[in-house]
N, C-alpha and C. Protein backbone atom coordinates (compact mmCIF):
# COMPACT_ATOMS: atom_id res chain seq x y z
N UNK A 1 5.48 -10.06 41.74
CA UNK A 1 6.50 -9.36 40.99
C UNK A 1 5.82 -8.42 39.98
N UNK A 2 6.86 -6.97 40.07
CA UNK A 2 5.59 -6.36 38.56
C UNK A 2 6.45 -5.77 37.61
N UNK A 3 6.23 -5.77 36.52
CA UNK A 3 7.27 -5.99 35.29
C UNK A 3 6.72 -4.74 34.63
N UNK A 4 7.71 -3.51 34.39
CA UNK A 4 7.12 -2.27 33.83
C UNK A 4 6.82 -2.18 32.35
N UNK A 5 5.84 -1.64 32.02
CA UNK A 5 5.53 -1.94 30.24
C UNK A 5 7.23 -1.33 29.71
N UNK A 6 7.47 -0.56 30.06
CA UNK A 6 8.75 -0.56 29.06
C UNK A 6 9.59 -1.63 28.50
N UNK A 7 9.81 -2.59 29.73
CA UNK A 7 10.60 -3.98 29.38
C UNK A 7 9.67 -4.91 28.08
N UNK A 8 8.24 -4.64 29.02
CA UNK A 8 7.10 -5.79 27.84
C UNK A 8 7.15 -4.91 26.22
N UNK A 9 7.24 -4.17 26.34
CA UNK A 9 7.13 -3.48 25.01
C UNK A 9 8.76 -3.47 24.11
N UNK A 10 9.80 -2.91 24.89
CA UNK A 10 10.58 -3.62 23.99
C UNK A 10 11.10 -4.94 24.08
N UNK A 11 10.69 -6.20 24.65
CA UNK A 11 10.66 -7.03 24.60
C UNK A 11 9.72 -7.91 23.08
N UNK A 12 8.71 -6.83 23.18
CA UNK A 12 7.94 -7.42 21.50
C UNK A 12 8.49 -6.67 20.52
N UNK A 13 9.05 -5.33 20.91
CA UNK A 13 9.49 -4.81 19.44
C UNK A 13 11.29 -5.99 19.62
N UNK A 14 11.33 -6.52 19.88
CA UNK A 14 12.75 -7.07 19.74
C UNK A 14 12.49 -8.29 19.13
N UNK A 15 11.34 -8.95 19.47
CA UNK A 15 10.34 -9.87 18.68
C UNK A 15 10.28 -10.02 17.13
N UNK A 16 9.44 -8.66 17.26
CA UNK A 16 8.85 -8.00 16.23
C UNK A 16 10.04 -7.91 14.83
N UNK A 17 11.13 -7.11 15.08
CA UNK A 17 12.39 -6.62 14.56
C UNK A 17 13.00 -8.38 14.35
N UNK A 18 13.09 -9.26 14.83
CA UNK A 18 13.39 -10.24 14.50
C UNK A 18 12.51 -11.64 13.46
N UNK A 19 11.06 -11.17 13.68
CA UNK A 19 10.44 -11.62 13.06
C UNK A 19 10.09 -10.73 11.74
N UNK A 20 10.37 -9.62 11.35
CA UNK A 20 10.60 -9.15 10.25
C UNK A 20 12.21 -9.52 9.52
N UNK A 21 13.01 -9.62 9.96
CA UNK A 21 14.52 -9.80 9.26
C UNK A 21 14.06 -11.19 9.24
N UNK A 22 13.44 -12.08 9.73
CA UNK A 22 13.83 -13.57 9.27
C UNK A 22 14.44 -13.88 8.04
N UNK A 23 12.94 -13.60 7.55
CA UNK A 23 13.28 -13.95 5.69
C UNK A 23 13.82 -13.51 4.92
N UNK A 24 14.55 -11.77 5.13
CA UNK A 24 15.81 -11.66 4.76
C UNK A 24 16.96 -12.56 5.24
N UNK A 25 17.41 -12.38 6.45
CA UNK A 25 18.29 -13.36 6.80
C UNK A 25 18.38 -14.72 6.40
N UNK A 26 17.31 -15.23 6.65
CA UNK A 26 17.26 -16.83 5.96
C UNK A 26 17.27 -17.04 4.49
N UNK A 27 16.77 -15.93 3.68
CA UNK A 27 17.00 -16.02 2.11
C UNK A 27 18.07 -16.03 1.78
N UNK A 28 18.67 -14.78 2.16
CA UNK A 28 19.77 -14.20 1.94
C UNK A 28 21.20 -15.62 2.51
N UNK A 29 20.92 -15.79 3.29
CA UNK A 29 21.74 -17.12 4.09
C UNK A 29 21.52 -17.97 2.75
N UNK A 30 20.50 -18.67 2.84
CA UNK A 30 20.32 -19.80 2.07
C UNK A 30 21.09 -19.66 0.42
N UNK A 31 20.55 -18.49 -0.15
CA UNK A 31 21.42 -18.22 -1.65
C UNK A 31 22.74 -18.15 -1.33
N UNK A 32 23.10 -17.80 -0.36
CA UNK A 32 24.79 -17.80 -0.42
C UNK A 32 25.84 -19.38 0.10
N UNK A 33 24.88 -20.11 0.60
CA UNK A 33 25.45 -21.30 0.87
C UNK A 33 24.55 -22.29 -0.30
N UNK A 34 23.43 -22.14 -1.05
CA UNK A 34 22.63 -23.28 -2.49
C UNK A 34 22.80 -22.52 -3.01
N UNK A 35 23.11 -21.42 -3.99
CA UNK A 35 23.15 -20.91 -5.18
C UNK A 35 24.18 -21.22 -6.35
N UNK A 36 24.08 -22.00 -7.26
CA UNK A 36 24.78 -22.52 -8.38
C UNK A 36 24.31 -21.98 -9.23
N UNK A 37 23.91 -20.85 -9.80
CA UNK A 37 23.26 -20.58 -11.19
C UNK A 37 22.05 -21.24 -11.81
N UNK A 38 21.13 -21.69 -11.28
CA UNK A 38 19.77 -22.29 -11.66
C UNK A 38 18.93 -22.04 -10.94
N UNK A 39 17.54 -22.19 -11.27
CA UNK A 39 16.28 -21.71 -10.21
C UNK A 39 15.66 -22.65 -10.54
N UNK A 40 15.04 -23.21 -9.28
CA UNK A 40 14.08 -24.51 -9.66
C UNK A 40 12.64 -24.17 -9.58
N UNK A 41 11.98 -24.72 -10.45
CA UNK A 41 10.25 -23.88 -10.89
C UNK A 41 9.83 -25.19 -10.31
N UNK A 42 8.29 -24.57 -9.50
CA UNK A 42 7.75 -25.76 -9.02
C UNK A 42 7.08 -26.86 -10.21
N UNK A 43 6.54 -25.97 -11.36
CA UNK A 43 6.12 -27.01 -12.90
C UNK A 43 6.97 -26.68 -13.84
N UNK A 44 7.58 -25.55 -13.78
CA UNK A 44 8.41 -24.95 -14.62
C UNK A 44 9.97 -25.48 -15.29
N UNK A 45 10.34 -26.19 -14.41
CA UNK A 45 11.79 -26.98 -14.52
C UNK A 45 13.39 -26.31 -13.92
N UNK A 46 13.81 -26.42 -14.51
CA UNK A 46 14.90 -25.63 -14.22
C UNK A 46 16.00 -24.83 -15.67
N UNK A 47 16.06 -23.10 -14.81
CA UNK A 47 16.54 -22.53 -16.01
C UNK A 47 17.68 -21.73 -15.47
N UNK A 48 18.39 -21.44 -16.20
CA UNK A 48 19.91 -20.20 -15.75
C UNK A 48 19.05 -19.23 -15.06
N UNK A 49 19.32 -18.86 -13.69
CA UNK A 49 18.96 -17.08 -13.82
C UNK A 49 20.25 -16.36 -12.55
N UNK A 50 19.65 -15.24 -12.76
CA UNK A 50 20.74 -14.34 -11.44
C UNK A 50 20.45 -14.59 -10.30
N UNK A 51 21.69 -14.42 -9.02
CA UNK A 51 22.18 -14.61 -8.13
C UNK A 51 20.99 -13.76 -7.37
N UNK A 52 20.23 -12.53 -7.53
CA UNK A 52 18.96 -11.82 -6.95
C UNK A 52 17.88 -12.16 -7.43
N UNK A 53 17.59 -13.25 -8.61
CA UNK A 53 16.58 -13.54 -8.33
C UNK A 53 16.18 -14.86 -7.96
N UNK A 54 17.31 -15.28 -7.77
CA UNK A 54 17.24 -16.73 -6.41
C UNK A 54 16.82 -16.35 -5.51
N UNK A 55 18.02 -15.17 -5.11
CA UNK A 55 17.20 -14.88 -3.58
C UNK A 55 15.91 -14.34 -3.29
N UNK A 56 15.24 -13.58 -4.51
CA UNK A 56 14.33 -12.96 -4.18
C UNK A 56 12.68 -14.44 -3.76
N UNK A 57 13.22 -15.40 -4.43
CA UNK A 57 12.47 -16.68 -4.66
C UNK A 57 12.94 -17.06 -2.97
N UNK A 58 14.24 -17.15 -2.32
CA UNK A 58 14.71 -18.06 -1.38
C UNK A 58 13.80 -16.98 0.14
N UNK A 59 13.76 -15.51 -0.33
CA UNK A 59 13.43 -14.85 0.77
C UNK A 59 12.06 -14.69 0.66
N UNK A 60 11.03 -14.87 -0.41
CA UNK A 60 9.20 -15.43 -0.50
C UNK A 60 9.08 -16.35 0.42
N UNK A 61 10.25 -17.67 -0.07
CA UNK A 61 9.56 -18.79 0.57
C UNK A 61 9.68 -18.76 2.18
N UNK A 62 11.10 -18.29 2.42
CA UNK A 62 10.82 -17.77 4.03
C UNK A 62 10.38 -17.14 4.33
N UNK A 63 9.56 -16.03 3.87
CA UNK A 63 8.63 -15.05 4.38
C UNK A 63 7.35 -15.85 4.42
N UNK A 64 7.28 -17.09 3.91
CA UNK A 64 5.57 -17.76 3.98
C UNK A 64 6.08 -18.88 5.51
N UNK A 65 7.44 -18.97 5.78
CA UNK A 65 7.72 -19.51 6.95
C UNK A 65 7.31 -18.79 8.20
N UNK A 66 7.95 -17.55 8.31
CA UNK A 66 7.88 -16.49 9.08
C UNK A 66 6.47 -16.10 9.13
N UNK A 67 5.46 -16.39 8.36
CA UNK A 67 3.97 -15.88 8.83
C UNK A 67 3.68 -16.12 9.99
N UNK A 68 3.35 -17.33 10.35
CA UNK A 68 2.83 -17.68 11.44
C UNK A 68 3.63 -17.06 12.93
N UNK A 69 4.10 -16.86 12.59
CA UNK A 69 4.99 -15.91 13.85
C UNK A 69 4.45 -14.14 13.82
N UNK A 70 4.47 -13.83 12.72
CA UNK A 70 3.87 -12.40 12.67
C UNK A 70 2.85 -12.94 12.78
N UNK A 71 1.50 -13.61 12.97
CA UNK A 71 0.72 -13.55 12.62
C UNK A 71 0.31 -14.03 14.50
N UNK A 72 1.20 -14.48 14.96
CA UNK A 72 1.31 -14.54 16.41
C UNK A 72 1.86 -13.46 17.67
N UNK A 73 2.83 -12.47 16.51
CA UNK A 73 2.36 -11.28 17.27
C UNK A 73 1.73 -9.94 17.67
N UNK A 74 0.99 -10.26 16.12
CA UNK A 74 -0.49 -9.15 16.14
C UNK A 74 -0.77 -9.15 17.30
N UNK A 75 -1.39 -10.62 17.49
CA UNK A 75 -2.34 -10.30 18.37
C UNK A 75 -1.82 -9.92 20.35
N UNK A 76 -0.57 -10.28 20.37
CA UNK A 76 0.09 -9.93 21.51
C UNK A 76 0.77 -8.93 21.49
N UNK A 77 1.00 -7.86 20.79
CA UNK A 77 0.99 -6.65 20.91
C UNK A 77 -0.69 -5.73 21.25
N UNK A 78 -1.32 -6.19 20.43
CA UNK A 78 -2.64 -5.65 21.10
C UNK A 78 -3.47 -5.97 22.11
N UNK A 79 -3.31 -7.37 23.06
CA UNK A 79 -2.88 -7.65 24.70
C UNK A 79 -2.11 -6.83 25.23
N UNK A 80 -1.28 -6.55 24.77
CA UNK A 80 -0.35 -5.43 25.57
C UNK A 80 -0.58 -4.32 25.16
N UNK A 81 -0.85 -4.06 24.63
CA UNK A 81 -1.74 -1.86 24.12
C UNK A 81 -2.43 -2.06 24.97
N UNK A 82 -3.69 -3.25 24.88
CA UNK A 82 -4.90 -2.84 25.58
C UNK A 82 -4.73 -3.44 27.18
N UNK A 83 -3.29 -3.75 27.96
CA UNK A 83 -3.37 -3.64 29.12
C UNK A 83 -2.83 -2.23 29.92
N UNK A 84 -1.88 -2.18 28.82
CA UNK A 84 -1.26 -0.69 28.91
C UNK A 84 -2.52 0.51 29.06
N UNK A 85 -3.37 0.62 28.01
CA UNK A 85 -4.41 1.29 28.22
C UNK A 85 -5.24 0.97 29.47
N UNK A 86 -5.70 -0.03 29.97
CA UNK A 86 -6.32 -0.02 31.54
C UNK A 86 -5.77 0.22 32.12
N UNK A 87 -4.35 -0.29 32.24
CA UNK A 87 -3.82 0.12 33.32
C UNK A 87 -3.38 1.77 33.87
N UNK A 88 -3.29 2.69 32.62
CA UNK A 88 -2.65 3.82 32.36
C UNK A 88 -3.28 4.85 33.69
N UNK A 89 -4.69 4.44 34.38
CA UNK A 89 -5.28 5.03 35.28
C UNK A 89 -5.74 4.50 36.86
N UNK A 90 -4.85 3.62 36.92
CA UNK A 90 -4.76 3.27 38.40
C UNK A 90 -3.69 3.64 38.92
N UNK A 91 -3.34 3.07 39.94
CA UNK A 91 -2.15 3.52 41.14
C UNK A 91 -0.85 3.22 40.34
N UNK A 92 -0.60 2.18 39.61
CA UNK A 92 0.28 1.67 39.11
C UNK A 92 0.58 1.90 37.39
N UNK A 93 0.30 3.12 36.89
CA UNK A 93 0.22 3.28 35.41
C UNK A 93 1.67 2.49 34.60
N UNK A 94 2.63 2.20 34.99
CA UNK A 94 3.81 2.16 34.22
C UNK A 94 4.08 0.79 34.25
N UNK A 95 3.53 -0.08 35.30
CA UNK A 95 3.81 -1.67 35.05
C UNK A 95 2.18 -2.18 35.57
N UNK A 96 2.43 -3.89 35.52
CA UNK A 96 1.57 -5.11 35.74
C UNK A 96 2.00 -6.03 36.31
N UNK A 97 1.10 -6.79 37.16
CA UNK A 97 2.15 -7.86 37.74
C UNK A 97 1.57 -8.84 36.88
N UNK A 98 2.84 -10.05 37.33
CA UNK A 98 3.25 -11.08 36.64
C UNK A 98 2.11 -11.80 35.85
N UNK A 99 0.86 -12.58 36.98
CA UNK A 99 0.10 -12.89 36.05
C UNK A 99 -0.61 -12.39 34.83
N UNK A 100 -0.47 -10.37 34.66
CA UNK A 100 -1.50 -10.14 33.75
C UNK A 100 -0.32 -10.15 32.45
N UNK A 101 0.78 -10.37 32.70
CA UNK A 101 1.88 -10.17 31.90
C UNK A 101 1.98 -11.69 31.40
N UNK A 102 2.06 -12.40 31.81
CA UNK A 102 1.38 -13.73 31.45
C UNK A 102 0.16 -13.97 30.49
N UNK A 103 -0.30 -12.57 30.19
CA UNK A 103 -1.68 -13.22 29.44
C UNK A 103 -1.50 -12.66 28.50
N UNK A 104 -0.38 -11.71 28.11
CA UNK A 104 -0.01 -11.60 26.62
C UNK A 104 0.20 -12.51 25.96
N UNK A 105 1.16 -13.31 26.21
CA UNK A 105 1.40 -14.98 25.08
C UNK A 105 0.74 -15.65 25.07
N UNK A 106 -0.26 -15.51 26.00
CA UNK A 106 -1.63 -16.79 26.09
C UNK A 106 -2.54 -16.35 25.13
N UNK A 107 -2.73 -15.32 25.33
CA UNK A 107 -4.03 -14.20 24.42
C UNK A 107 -3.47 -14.25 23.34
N UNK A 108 -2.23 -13.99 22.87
CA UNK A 108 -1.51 -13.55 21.52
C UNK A 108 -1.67 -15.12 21.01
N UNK A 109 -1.57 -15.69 21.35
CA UNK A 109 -1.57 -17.80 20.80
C UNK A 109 -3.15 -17.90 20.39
N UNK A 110 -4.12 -17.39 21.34
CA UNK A 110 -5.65 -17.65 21.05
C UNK A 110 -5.88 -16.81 20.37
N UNK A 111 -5.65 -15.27 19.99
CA UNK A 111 -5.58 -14.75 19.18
C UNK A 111 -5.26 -15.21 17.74
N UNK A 112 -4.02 -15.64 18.00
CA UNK A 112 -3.29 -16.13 16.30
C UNK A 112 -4.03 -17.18 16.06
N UNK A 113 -4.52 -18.29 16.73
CA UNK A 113 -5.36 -19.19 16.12
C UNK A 113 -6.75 -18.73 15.62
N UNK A 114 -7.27 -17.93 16.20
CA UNK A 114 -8.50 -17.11 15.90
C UNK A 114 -8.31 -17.04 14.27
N UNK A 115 -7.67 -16.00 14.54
CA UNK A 115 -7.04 -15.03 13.01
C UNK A 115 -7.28 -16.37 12.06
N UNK A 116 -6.44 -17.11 12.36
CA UNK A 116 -5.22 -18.07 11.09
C UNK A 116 -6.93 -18.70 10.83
N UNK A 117 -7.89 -19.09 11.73
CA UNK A 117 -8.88 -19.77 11.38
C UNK A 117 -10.01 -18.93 10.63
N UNK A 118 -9.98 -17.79 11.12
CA UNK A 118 -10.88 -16.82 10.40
C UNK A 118 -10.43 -16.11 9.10
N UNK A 119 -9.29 -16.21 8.89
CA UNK A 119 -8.70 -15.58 7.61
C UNK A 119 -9.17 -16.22 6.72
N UNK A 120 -9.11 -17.90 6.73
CA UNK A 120 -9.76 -18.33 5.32
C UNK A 120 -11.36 -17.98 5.17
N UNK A 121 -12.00 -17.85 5.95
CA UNK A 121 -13.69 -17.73 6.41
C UNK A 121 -13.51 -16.19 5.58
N UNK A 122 -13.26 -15.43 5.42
CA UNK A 122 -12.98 -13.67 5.48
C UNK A 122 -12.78 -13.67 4.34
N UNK A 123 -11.70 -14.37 3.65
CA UNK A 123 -11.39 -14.76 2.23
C UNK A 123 -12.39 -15.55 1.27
N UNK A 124 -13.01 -15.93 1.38
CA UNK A 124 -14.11 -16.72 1.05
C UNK A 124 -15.60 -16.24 1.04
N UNK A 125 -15.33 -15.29 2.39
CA UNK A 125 -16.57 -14.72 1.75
C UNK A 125 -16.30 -12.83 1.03
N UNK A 126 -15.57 -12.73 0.81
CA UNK A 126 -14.62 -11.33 -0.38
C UNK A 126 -14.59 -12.54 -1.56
N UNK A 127 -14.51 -13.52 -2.18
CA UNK A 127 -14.49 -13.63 -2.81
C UNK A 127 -16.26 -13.83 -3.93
N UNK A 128 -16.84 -14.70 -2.28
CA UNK A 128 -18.09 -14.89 -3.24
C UNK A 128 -18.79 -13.27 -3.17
N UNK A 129 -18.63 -12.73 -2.08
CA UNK A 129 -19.12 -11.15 -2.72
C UNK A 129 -18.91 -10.66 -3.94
N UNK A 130 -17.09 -10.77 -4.35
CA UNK A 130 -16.71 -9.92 -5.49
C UNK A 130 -17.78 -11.21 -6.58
N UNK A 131 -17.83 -12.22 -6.90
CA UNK A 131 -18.45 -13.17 -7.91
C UNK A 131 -19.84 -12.18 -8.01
N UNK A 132 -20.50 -12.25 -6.52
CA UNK A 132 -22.10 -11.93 -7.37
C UNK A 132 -21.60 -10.60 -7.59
N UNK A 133 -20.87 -9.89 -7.06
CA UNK A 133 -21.01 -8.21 -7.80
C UNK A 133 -20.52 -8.24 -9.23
N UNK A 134 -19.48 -9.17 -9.82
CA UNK A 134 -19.96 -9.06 -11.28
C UNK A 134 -20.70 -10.07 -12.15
N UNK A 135 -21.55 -11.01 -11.36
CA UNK A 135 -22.52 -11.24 -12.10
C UNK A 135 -23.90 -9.81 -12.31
N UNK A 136 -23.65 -9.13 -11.50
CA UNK A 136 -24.46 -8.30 -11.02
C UNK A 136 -24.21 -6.88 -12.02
N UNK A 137 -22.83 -6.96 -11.95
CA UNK A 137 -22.26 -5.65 -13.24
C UNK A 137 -21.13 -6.41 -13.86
N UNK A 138 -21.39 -7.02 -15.05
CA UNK A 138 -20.43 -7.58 -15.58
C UNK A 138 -19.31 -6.21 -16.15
């Protein structure tokens, strides 16, 4: 069977477009069905505030939900650029068959674990860089 990049591509931007509205939607949801006039601080306690800046608190915390999903389709959009690009010069420029279309979500999963494992490694070492550069120039 061969599945034309047009379908695979807006098939991730439909992804994509849904994994960006999450955490609006889910913030925005959540303040309108828990919002009583208080905000709860994780050491902070609890104090009066406005109805936007609940939500702006309710749509953070789902946006730290929603990572791992963007962060799963980096890398399967760029499985799919870079099959699109090989493929763009053979007999068949406009689709792929099934199995290589199959190796977007596989690649995009080993991908995102890559990432999610190397991000702290990446972070860690930007940090001890920035340390010796101002021991170095205070």
């Amino acid at each position: 069977m061969i599945i034309r990049f047009r379908t695979i591509f807006v098939t991730l931007l439909a992804f994509t477009i849904l994994v960006i509205s999450t955490p609006f939607t889910l913030g925005l949801g959540s303040t309108a069905l828990t919002y009583e006039g208080k905000c709860y601080g994780f050491t902070d306690g609890i104090w009066n505030c406005p109805w936007y800046e609940y939500a702006a608190m309710q749509i953070f915390y789902s946006g730290i939900f929603a990572l791992p999903f963007a962060l799963g389709l980096f890398p399967a959009w760029l499985v799919a650029l870079g099959l699109w690009f090989t493929k763009r010069h053979t007999a068949t420029p406009d689709s792929a068959p099934t199995w290589q279309v199959a190796l977007i979500p596989m690649l995009g999963c080993v991908g995102s674990a890559l990432l999610v494992s190397v991000l702290p490694i990446l972070i860690n070492i930007y940090y001890k860089i920035q340390h010796i550069y101002w021991k170095i120039f205070p």
